[in-house]
Protein backbone atom coordinates (compact mmCIF):
# COMPACT_ATOMS: atom_id res chain seq x y z
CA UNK A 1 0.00 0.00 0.00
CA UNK A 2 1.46 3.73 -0.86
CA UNK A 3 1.99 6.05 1.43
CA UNK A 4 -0.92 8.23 -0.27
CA UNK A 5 -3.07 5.58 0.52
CA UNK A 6 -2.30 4.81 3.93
CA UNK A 7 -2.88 8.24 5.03
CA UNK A 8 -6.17 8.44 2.87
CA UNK A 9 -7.49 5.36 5.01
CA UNK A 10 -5.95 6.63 8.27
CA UNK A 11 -7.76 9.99 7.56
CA UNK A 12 -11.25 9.00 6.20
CA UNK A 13 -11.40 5.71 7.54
CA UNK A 14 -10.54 2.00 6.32
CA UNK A 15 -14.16 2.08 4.92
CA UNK A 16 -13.70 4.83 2.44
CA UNK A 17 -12.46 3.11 -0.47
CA UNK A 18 -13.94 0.54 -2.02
CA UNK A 19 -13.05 -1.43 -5.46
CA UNK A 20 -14.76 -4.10 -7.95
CA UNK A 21 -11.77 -6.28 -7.38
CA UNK A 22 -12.07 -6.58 -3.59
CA UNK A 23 -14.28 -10.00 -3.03
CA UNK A 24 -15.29 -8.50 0.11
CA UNK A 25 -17.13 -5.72 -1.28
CA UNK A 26 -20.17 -5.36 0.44
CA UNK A 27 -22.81 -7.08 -1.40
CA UNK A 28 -26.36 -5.96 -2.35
CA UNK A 29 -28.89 -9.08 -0.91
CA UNK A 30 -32.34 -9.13 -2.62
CA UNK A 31 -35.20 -9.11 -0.41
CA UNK A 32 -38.05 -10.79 -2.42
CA UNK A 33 -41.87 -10.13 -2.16
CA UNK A 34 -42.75 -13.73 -2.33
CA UNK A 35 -44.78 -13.47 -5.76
CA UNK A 36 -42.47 -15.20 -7.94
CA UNK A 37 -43.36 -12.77 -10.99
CA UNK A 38 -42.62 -9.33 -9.01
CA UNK A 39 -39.18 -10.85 -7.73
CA UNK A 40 -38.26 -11.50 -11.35
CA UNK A 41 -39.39 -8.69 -12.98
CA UNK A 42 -36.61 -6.91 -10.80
CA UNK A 43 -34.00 -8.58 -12.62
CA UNK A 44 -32.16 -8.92 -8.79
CA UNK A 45 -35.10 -11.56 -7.62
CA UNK A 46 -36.04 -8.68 -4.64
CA UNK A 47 -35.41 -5.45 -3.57
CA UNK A 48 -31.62 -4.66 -2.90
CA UNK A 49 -30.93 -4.32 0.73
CA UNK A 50 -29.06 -0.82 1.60
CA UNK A 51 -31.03 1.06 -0.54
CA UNK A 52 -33.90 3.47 -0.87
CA UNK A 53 -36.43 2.30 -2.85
CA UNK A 54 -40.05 4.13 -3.98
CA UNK A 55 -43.48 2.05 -4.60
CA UNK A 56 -46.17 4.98 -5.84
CA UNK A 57 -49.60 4.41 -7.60
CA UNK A 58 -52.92 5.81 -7.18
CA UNK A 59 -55.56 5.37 -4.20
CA UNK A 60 -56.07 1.69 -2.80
CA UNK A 61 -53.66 0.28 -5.29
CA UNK A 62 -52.03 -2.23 -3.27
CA UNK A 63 -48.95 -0.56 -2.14
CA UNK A 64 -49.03 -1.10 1.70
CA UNK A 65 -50.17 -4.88 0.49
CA UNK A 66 -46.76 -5.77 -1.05
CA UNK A 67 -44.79 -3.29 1.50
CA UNK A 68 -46.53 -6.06 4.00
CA UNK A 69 -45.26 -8.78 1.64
CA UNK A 70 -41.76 -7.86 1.85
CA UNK A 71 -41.84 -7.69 5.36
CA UNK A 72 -43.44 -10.85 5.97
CA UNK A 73 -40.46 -12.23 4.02
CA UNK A 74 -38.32 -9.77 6.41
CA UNK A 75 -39.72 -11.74 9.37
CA UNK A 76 -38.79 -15.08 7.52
CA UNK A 77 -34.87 -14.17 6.96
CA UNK A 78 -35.06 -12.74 10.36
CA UNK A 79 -35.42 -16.34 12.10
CA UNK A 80 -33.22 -18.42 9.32
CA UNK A 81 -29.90 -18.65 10.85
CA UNK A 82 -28.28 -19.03 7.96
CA UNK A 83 -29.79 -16.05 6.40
CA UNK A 84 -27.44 -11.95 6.07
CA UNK A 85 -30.20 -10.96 7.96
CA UNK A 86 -31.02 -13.49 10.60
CA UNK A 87 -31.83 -11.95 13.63
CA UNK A 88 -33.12 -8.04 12.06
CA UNK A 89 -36.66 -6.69 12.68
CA UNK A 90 -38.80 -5.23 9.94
CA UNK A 91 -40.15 -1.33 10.97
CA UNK A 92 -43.41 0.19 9.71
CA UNK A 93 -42.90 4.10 10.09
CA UNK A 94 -46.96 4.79 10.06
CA UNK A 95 -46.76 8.58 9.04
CA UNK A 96 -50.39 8.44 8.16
CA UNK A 97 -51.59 7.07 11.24
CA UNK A 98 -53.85 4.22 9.12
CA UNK A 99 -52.26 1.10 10.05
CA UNK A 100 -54.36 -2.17 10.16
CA UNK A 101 -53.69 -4.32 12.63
CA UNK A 102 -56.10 -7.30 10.75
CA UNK A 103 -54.66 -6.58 7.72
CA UNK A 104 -51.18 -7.34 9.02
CA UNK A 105 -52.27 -10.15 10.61
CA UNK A 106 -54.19 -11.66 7.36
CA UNK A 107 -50.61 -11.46 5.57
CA UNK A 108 -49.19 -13.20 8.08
CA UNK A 109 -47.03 -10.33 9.94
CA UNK A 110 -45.61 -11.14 13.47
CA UNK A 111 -46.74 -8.44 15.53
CA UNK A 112 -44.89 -9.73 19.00
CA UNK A 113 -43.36 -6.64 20.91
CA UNK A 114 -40.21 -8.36 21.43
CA UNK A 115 -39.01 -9.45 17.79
CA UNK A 116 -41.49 -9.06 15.73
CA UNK A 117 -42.83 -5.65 13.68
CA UNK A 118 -42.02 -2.61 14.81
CA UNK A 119 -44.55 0.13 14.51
CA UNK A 120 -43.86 3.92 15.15
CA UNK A 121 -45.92 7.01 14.17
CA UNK A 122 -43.71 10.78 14.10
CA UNK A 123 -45.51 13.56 14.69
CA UNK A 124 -43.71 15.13 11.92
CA UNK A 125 -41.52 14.61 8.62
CA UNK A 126 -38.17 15.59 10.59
CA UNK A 127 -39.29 13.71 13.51
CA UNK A 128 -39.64 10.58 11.25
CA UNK A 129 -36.34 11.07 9.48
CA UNK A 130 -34.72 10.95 12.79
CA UNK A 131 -36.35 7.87 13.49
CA UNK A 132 -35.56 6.57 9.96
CA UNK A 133 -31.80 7.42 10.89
CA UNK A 134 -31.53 6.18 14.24
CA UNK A 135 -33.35 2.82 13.18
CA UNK A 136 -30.84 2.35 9.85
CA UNK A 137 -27.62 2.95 11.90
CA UNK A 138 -28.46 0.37 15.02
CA UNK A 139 -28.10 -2.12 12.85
CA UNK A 140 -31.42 -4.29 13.98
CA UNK A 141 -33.72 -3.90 11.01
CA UNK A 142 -32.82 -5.22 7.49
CA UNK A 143 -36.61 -3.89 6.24
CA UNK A 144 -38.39 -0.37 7.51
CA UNK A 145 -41.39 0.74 5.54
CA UNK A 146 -42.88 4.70 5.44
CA UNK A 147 -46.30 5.17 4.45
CA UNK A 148 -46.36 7.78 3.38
CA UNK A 149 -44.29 10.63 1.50
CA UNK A 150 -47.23 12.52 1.28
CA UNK A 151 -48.09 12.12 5.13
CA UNK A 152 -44.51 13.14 6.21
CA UNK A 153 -45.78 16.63 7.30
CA UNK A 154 -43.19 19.46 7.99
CA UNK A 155 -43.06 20.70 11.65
CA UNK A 156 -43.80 24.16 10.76
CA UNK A 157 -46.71 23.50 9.18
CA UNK A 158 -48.11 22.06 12.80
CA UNK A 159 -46.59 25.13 14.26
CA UNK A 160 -48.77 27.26 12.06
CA UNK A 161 -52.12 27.96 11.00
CA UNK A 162 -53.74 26.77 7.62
CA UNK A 163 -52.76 29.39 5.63
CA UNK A 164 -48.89 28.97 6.18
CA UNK A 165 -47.85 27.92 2.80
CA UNK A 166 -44.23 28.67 2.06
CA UNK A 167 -42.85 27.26 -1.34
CA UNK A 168 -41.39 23.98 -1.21
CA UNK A 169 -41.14 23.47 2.33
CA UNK A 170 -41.48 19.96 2.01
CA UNK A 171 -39.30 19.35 -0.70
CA UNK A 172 -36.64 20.46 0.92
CA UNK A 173 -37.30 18.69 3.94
CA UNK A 174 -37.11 15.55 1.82
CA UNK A 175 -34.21 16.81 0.05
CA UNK A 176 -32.39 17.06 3.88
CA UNK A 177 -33.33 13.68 5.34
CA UNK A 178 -32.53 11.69 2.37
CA UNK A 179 -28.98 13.01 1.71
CA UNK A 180 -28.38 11.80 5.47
CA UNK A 181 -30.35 8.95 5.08
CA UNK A 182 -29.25 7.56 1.88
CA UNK A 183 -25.47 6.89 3.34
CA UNK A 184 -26.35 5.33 6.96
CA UNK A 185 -28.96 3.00 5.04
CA UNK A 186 -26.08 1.72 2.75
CA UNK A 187 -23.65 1.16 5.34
CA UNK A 188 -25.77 -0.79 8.01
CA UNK A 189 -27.68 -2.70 4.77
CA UNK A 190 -31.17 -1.69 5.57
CA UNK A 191 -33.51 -1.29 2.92
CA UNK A 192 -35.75 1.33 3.30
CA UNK A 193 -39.10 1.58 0.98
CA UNK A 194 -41.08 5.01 0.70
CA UNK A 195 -44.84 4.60 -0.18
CA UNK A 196 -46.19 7.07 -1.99
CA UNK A 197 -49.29 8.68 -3.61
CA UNK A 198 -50.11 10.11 -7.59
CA UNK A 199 -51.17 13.23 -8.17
CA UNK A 200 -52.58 15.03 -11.00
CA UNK A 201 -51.10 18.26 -12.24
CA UNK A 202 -53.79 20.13 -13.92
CA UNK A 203 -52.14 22.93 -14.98
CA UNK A 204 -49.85 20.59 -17.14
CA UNK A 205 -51.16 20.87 -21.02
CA UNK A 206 -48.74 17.92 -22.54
CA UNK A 207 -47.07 14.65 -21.49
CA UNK A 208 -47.76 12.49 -18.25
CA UNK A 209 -49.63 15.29 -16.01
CA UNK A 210 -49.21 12.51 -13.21
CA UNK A 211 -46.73 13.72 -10.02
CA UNK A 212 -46.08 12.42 -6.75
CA UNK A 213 -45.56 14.75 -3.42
CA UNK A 214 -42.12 15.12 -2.04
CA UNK A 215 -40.50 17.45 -4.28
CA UNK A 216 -37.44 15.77 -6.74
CA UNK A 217 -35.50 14.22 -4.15
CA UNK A 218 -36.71 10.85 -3.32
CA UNK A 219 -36.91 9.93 -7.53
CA UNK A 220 -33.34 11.15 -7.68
CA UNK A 221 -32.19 9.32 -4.46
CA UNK A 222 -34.37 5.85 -4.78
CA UNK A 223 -32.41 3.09 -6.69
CA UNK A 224 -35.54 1.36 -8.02
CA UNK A 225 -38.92 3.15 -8.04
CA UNK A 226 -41.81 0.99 -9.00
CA UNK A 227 -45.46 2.47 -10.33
CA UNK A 228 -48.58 0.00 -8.91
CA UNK A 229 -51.84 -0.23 -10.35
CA UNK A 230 -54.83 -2.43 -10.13
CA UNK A 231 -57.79 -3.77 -11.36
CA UNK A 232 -60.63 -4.55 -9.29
CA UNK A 233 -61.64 -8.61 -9.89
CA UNK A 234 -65.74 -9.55 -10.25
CA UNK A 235 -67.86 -11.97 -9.46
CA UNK A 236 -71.31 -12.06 -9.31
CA UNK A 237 -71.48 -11.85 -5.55
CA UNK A 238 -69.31 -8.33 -5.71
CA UNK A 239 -65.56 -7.48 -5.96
CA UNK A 240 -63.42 -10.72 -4.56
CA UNK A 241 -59.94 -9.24 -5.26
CA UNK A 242 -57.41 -7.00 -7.43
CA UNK A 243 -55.31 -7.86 -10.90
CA UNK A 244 -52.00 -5.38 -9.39
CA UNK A 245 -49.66 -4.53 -11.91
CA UNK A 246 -45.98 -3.27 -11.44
CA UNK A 247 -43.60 -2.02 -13.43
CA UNK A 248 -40.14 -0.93 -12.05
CA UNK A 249 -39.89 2.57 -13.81
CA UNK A 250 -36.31 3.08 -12.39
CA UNK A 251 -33.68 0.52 -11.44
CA UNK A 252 -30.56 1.21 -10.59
CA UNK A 253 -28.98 -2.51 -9.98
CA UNK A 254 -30.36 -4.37 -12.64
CA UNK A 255 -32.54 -3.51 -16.22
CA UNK A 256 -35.08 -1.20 -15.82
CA UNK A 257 -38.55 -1.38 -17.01
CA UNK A 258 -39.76 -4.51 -15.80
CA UNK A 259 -43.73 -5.23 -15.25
CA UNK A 260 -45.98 -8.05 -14.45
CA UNK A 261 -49.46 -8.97 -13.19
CA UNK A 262 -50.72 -11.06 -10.65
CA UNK A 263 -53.89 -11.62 -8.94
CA UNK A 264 -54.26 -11.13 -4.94
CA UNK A 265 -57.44 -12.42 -4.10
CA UNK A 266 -59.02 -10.52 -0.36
CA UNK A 267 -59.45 -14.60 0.65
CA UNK A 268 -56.52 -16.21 0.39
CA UNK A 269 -53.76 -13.77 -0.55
CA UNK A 270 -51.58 -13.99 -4.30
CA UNK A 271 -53.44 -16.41 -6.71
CA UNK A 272 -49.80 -18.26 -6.28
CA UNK A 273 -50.99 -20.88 -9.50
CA UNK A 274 -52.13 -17.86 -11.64
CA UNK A 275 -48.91 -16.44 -11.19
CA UNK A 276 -46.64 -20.01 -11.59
CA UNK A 277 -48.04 -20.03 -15.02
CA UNK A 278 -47.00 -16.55 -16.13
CA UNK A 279 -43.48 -17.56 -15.03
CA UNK A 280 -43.66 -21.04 -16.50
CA UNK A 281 -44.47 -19.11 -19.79
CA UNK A 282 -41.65 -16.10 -19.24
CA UNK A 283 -39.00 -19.15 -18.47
CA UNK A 284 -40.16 -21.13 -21.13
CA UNK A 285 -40.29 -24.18 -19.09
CA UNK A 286 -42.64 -25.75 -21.21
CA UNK A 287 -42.68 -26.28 -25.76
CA UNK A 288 -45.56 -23.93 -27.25
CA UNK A 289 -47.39 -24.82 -30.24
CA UNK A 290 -50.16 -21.94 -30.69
CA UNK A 291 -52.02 -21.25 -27.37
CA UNK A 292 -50.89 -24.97 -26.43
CA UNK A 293 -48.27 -25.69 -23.59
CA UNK A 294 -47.13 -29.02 -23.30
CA UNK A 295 -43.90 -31.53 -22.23
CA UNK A 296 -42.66 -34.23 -24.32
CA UNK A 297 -42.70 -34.88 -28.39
CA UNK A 298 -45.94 -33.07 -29.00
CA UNK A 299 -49.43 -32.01 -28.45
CA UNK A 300 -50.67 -35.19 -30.19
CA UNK A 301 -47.74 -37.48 -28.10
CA UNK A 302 -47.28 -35.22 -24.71
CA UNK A 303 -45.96 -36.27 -21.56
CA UNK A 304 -47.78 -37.99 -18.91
CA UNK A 305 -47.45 -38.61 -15.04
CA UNK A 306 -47.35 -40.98 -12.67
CA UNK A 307 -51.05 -40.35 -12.04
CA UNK A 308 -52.33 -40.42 -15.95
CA UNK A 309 -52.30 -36.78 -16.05
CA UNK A 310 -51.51 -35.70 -19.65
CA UNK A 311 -49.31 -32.51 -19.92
CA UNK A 312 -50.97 -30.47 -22.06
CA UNK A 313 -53.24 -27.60 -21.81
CA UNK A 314 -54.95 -24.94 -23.99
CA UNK A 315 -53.76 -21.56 -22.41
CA UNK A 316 -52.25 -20.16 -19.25
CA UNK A 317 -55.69 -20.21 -17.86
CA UNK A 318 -55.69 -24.14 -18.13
CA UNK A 319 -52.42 -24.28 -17.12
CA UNK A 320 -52.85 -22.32 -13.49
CA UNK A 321 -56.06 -24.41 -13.26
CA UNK A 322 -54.02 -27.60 -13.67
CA UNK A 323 -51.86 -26.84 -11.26
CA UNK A 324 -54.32 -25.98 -8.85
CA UNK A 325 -55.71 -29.18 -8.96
CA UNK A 326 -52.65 -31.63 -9.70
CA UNK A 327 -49.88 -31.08 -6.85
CA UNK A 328 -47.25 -33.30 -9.05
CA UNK A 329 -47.54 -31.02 -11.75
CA UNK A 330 -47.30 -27.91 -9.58
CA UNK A 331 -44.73 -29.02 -7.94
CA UNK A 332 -42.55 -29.83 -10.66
CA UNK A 333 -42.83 -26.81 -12.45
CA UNK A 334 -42.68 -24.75 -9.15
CA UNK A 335 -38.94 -26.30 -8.41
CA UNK A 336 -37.88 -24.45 -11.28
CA UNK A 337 -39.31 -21.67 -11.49
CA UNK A 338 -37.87 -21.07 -7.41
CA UNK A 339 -34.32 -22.10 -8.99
CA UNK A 340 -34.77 -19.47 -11.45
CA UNK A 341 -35.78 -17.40 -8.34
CA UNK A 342 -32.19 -17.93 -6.10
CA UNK A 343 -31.27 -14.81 -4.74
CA UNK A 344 -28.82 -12.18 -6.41
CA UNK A 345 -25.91 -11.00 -4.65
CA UNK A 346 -24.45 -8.06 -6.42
CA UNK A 347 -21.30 -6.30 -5.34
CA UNK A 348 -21.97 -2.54 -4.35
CA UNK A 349 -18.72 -0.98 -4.89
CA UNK A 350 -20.21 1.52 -7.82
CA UNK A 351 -20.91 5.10 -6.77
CA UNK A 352 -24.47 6.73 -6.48
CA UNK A 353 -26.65 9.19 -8.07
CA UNK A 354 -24.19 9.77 -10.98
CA UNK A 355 -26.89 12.14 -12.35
CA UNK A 356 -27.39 16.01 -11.21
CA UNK A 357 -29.15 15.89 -8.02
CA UNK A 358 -32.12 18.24 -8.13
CA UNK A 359 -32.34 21.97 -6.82
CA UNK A 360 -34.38 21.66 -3.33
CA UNK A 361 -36.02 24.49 -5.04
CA UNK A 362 -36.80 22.29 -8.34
CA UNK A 363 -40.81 21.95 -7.04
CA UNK A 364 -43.66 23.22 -5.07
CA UNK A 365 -44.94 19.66 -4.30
């Protein structure tokens, strides 16, 4: 080592520099949702721990639902001892004051005081940012969700009346808290995932006049930002679940623009066959002919299991349907599609934000 470098480390610390060719880089570890589909679509099989991440769509789209997803799957990695993050909580920062206790529980969230979710509401956007900062750099939560941007409230504006509307006051509150947080968040490998709203700018006469509060900051700062929408699914006796659709607008450790479907039904939770069969069909796990999936020669000579079960079916609707009702089948195709799904490790020795980071003056959202 040069003397240069020696008193560069002594200086700034033996953290400071990092380099592609050191095998102790400190990795990026996907944390998945749990819908096969969604994890792929990210091209990293999860959301990259250490890193800010934004989930925004419309009202009642589903975005607390699959922030509840990930940290069910927090919860899981926190009790498998083999697992980065074996041992770390998962935090839900509840800016709006809205959480649901039963819908926690229906996806399966541990809500024990001791180890399981931890729930705080700030009375403010700086009061949350602290928390956000104090949480990141203990070291005890690999998961912490806000919900929402749009909630996190400035302190002055509780300090005032109604009328006190200075120009970008929260912008450049988020501007502030996400320049601090951005850095302890990388180095104690937390992932931390925004929720936020859609708004429509009417005074906007061409393009997308859709916006989202918070100022410039967070889409600058957030390596992936994904857009969620949904569809609301029928049946005769009234609306049973939604058709959500995501598509990763932004990604910063892997190709961007990835979007899929899947069906969560208010029952039972993601339509898990539904959404084997859209993978089976993006991994090409099975030969096509026309609408027809099957295994073996061909659709006149296809395979067949150990129960009689002929492999062939007319359309991904037939398919999920046949592997809701034959387990072998399901089974089969499920082991690959979950070795297609292995977690990602990516080395994260590549600087941030290359871009211009915006003016905290850039909006008046």
């Amino acid at each position: 080592m040069s003397d240069f470098m020696k008193k560069f480390k002594k200086q700034f610390g033996e953290d400071s520099v990092f380099s592609f060719a050191d095998p102790n880089s400190d990795p990026i570890t996907p944390i998945p949702f749990g819908v096969p589909s969604l994890d792929y679509v990210t091209n990293i099989n999860g959301l990259p721990s250490g890193r800010l991440v934004e989930l925004y769509g419309g009202e009642s789209s589903g975005k607390t639902t699959l922030c509840l997803m990930l940290l069910k799957t927090a919860q899981t990695l926190q009790r498998d001892k083999t697992s980065r993050f074996f041992g770390r909580r998962g935090a839900f920062v509840d800016a709006e004051f809205s959480a649901s206790r039963d819908h926690m529980v229906s996806i399966g969230i541990d809500l024990n005081d001791e180890d399981g979710l931890m729930l705080v509401e700030p009375e403010s956007g700086e009061t949350a940012f602290d928390m956000l900062e104090s949480m990141c750099a203990s070291e005890e939560f690999s998961v912490i969700i806000v919900d929402s941007v749009a909630a996190l409230s400035p302190k002055a504006e509780g300090e005032n009346d109604n009328t006190y509307n200075p120009v970008g006051l929260q912008a450049r509150m988020m501007s502030k808290g996400l320049r601090k947080l951005k850095g302890i968040a990388k180095r104690s490998n937390t992932l931390v995932v925004f929720i936020n709203q859609t708004r429509t700018n009417a005074g906007q006469m061409f393009g997308n006049p859709e916006t989202t509060p918070g100022g410039q900051s967070l889409k600058f700062y957030a390596s992936i930002r994904g857009r969620v929408s949904r569809k609301i699914i029928q049946s005769k006796q009234g609306p049973i679940g939604q058709e959500i659709t995501v598509e990763f607008i932004k990604n910063k450790v892997g190709a961007p623009y990835g979007k899929t479907t899947f069906n969560y039904m208010y029952d039972s939770g993601v339509d898990i066959y539904t959404d084997i069969a859209e993978m089976a069909d993006r991994l090409e796990i099975f030969n096509k002919a026309g609408s027809w999936y099957y295994l073996g020669e061909s659709t006149k000579n296809p395979m067949e299991l150990s129960n009689g079960l002929k492999v062939k079916f007319n359309g991904k609707a037939d398919l999920a349907f046949a592997f809701r009702m034959n387990q072998e089948l399901f089974f089969m195709v499920n082991n690959h599609v979950q070795e297609a799904l292995k977690p990602k490790t990516i080395l994260d020795a590549a600087p941030e934000n290359e871009e211009e980071e915006p003016s905290e003056e850039a909006t008046l959202l």
